[in-house]
C-alpha atoms as a PDB file:
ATOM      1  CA  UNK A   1       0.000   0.000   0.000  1.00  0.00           C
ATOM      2  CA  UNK A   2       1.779   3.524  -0.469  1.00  0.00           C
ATOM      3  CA  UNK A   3       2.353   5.963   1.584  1.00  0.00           C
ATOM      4  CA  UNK A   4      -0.201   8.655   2.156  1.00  0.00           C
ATOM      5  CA  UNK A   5       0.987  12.124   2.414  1.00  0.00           C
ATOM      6  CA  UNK A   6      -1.299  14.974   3.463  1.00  0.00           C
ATOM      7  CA  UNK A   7       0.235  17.885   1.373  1.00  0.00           C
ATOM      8  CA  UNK A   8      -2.573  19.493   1.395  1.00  0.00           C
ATOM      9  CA  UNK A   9      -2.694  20.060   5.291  1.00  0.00           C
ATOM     10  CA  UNK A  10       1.732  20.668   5.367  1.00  0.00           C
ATOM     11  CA  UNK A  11       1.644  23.449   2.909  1.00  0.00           C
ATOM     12  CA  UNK A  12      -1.242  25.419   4.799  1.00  0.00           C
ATOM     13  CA  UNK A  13       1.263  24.941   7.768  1.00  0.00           C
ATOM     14  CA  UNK A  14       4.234  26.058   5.956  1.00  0.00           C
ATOM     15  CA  UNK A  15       2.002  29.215   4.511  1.00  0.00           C
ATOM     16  CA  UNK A  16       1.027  30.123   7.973  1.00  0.00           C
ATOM     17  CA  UNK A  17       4.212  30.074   9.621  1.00  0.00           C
ATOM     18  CA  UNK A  18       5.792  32.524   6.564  1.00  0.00           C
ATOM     19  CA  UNK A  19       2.729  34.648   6.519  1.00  0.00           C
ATOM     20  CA  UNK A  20       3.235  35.225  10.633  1.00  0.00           C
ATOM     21  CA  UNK A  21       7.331  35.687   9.303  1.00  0.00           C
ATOM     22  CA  UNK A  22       5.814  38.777   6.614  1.00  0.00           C
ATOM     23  CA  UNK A  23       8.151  41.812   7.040  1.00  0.00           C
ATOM     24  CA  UNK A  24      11.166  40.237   8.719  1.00  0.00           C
ATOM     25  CA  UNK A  25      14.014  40.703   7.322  1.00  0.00           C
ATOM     26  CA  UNK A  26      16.524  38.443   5.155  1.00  0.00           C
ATOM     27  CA  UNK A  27      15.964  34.889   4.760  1.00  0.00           C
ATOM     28  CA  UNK A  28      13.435  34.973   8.073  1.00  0.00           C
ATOM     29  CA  UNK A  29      10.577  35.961   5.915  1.00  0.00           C
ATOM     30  CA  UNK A  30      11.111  33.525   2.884  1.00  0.00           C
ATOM     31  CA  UNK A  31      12.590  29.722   3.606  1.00  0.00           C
ATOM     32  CA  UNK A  32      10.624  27.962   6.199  1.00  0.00           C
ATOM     33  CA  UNK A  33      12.571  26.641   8.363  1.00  0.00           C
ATOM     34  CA  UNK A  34      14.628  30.185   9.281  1.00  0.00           C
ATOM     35  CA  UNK A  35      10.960  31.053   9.735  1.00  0.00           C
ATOM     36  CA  UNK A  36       9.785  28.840  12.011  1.00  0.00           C
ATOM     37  CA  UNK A  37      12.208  29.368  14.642  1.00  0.00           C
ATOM     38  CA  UNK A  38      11.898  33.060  13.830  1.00  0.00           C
ATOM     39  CA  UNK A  39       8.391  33.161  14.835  1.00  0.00           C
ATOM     40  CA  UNK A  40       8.703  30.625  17.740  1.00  0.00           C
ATOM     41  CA  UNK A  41      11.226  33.067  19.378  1.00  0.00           C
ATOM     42  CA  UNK A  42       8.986  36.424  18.184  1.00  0.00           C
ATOM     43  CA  UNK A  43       5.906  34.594  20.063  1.00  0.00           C
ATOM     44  CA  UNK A  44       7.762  33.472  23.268  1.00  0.00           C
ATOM     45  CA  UNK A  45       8.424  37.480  23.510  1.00  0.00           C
ATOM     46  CA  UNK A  46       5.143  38.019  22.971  1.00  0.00           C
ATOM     47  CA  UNK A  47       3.413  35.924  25.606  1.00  0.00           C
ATOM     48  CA  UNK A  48       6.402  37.555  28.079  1.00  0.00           C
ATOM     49  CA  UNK A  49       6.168  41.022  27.125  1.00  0.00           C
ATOM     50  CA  UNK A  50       2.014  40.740  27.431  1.00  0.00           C
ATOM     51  CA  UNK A  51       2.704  40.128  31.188  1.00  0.00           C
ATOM     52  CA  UNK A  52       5.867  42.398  31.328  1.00  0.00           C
ATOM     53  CA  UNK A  53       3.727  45.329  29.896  1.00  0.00           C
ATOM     54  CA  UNK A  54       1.635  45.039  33.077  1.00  0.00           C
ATOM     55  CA  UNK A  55       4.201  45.339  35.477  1.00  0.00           C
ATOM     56  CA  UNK A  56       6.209  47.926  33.344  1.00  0.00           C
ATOM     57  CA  UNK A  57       2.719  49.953  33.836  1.00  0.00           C
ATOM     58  CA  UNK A  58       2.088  49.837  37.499  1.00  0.00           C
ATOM     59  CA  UNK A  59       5.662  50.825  37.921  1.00  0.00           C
ATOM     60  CA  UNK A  60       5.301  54.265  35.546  1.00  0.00           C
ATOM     61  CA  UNK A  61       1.978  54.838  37.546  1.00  0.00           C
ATOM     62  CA  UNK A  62       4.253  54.357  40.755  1.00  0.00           C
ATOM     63  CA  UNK A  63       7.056  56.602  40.110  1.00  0.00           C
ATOM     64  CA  UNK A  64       4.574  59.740  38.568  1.00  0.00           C
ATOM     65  CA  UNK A  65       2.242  59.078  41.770  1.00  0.00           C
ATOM     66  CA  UNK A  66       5.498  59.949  43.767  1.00  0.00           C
ATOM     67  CA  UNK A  67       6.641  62.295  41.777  1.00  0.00           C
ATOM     68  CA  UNK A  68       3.080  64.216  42.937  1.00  0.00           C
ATOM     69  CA  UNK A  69       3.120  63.305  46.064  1.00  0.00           C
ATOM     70  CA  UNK A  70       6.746  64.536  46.789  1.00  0.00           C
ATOM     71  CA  UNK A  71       5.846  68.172  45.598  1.00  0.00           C
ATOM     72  CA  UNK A  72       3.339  68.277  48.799  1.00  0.00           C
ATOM     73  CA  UNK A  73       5.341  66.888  51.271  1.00  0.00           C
ATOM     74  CA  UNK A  74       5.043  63.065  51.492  1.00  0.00           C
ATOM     75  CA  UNK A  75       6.127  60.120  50.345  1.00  0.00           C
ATOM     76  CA  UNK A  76       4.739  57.514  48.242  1.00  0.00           C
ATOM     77  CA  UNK A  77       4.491  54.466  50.339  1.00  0.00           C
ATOM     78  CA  UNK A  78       2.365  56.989  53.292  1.00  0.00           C
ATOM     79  CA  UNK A  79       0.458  58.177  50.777  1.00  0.00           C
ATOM     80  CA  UNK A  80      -1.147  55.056  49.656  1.00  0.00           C
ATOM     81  CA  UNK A  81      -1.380  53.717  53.316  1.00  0.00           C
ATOM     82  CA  UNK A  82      -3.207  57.184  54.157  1.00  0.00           C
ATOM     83  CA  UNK A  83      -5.823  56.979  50.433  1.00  0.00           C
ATOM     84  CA  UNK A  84      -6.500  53.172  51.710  1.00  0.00           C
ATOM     85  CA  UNK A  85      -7.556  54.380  55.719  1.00  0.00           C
ATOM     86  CA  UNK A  86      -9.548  57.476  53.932  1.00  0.00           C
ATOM     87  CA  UNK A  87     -11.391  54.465  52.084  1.00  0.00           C
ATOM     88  CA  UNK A  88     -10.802  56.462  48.724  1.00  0.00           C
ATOM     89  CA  UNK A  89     -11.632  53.935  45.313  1.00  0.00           C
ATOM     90  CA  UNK A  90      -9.255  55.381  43.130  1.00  0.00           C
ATOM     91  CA  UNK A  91      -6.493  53.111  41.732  1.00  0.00           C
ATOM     92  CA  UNK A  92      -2.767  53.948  40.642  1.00  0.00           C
ATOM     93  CA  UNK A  93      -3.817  53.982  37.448  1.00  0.00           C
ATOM     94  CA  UNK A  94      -6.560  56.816  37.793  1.00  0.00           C
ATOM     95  CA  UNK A  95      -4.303  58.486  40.582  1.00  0.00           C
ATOM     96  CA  UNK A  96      -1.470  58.620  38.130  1.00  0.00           C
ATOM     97  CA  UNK A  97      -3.137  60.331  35.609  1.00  0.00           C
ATOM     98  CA  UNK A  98      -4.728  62.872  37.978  1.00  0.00           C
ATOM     99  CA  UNK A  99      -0.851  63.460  39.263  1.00  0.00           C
ATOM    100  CA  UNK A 100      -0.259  64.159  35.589  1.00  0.00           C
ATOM    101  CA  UNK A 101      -2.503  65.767  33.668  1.00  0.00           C
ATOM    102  CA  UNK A 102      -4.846  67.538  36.554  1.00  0.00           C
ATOM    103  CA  UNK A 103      -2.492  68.299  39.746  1.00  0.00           C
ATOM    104  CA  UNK A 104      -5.472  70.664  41.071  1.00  0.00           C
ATOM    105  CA  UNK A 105      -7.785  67.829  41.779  1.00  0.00           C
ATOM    106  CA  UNK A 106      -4.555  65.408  42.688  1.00  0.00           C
ATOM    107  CA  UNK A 107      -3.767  68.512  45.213  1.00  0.00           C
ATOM    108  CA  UNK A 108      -7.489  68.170  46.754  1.00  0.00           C
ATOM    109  CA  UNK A 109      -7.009  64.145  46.946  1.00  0.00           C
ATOM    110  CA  UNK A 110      -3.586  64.070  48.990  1.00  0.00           C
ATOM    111  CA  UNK A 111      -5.316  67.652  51.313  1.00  0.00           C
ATOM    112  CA  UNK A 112      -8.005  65.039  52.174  1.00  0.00           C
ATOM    113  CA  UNK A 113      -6.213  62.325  53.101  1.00  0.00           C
ATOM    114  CA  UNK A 114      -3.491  64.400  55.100  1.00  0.00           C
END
């Protein structure tokens, strides 16, 4: 009996793998198996840099929170420990932004809480 090969199924493989390897550069984007580990390595970064982006985040929010705070006389880590006891639902993500792009209504949020 001969041997049955699915081409069929190993070419849409191969086509997927150099369509996810469009616009790299050199022979990354054109023979298949350059590709393949190519895009194995591009989405191990991926699936890192989707949690890295997270923590990359709450540190910017962080260090601009601080930043704020520092210009009325406190420091970060007593700030947060006073918003939490003041039972105020804003997170570091809101406060941030407030520290940023509205100081006036950051300025009212760390009065209350002193």
């Amino acid at each position: 009996m001969p041997r049955s090969v699915n081409s069929v199924a190993s070419r849409a493989r191969r086509k997927k793998v150099l369509k996810q390897a469009k616009g790299y550069f050199g022979r990354r984007k054109n023979v298949y198996t350059v590709a393949k580990n190519a895009v194995d390595k591009a989405m191990l970064y991926a699936y890192r840099d989707r949690r890295q982006k997270k923590r990359n985040f709450r540190a910017l929010w962080i260090t601009r929170i601080n930043a704020g705070v520092r210009l009325h006389g406190m420091s970060y880590s007593q700030f947060m420990g006073k918003v939490k006891t003041a039972n105020i639902e804003l997170n570091r993500k809101v406060l941030a932004d407030l520290a940023m792009n509205h100081p006036e209504a950051f300025e009212a949020i760390v009065n209350k809480v002193k």
